[in-house]
Protein backbone atom coordinates (compact mmCIF):
# COMPACT_ATOMS: atom_id res chain seq x y z
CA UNK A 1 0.00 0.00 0.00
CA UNK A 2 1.41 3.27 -0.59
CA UNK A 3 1.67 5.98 1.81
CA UNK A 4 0.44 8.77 -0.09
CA UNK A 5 -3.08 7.18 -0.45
CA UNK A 6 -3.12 6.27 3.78
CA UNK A 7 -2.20 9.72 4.08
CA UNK A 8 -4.92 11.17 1.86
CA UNK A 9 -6.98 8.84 3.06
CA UNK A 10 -7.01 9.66 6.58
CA UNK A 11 -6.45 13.71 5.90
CA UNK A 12 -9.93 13.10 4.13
CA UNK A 13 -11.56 11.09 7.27
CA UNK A 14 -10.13 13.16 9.44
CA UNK A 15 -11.51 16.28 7.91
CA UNK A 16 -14.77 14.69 7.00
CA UNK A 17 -15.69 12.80 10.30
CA UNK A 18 -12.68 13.36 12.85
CA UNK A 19 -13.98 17.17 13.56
CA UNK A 20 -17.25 15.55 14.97
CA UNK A 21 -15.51 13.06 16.74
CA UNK A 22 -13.20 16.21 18.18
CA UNK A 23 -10.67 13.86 18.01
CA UNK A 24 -8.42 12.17 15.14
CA UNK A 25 -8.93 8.65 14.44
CA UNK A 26 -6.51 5.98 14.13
CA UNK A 27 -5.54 4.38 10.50
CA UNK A 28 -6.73 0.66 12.72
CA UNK A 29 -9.81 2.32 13.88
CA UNK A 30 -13.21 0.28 12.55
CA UNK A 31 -14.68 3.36 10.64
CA UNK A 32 -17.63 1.48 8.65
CA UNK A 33 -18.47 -0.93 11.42
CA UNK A 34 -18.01 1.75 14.01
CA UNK A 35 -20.81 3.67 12.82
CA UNK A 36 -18.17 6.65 12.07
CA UNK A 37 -18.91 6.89 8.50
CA UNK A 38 -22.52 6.11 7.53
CA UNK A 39 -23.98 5.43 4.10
CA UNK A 40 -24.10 8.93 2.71
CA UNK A 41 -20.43 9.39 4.03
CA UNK A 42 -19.50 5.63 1.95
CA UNK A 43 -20.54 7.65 -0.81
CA UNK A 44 -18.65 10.53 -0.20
CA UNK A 45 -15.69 8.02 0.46
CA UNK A 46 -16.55 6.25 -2.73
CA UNK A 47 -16.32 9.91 -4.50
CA UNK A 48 -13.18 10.69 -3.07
CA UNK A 49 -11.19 7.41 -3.97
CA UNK A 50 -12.36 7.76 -7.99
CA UNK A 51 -11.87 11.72 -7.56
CA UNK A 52 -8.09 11.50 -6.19
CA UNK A 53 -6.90 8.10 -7.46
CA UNK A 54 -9.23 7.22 -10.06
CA UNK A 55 -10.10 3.95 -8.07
CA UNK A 56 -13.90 2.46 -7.79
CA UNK A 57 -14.68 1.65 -4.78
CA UNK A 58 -18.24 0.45 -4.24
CA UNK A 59 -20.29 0.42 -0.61
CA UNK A 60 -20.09 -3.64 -1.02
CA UNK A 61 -16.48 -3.25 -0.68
CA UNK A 62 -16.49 -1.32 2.59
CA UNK A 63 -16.77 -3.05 6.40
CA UNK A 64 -16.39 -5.32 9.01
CA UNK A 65 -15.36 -8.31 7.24
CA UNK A 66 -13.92 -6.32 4.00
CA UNK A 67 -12.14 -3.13 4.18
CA UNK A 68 -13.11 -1.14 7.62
CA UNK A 69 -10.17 0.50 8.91
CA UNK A 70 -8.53 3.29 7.01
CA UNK A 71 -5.14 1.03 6.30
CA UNK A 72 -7.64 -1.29 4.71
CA UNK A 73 -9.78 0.98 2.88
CA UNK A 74 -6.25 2.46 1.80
CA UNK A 75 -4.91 -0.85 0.54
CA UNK A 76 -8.25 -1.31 -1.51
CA UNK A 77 -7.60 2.35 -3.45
CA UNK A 78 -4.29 1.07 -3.96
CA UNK A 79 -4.64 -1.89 -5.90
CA UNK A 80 -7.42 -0.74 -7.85
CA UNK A 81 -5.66 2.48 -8.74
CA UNK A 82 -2.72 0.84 -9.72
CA UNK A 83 -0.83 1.46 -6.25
CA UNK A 84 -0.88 5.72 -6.96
C-alpha cells in the first residue's frame, strides 16, 4: 500500500468525520463498522477514492469483514488504482 493514499486517506476522514468526533482517528480504527462513516459518508468516500486516485470503490467493498479500517480501505484504493 502506498503511503500517499493512507495519508490522503485519513487527511480526508479526518476532515470529514474526525472534527465531529473532536478527536483524530486511528488508521486501525473500525470506521464502517463503528458507525463513524454512515452510508451517505461511503458515498462521499466512494467519490473521493475515484476523484483523487481514479479507483472504484463500491459500498459492497467497505466493512467489518472487508475493508473497515482506514489502512484497509487504503490498501483497496491502492490496488485498484494501480498502487498511486
Amino acid at each position: 500500500m502506498s503511503a500517499a493514499v493512507l495519508d490522503a486517506l485519513r487527511e480526508f476522514v479526518d476532515r470529514a468525520w474526525g472534527r465531529s468526533l473532536r478527536r483524530p482517528i486511528s488508521p486501525s480504527e473500525p470506521l464502517v463498522s463503528s458507525g463513524i462513516i454512515d452510508s451517505f459518508g461511503l458515498v462521499d468516500l466512494s467519490l473521493f477514492a475515484e476523484r483523487e486516485f481514479g479507483a472504484r470503490i463500491d459500498a459492497a467493498d467497505l466493512g467489518a469483514g472487508r475493508a473497515d479500517t482506514a489502512e484497509e480501505i487504503a490498501r483497496l484504493i491502492a490496488s485498484r488504482s494501480g498502487g498511486a
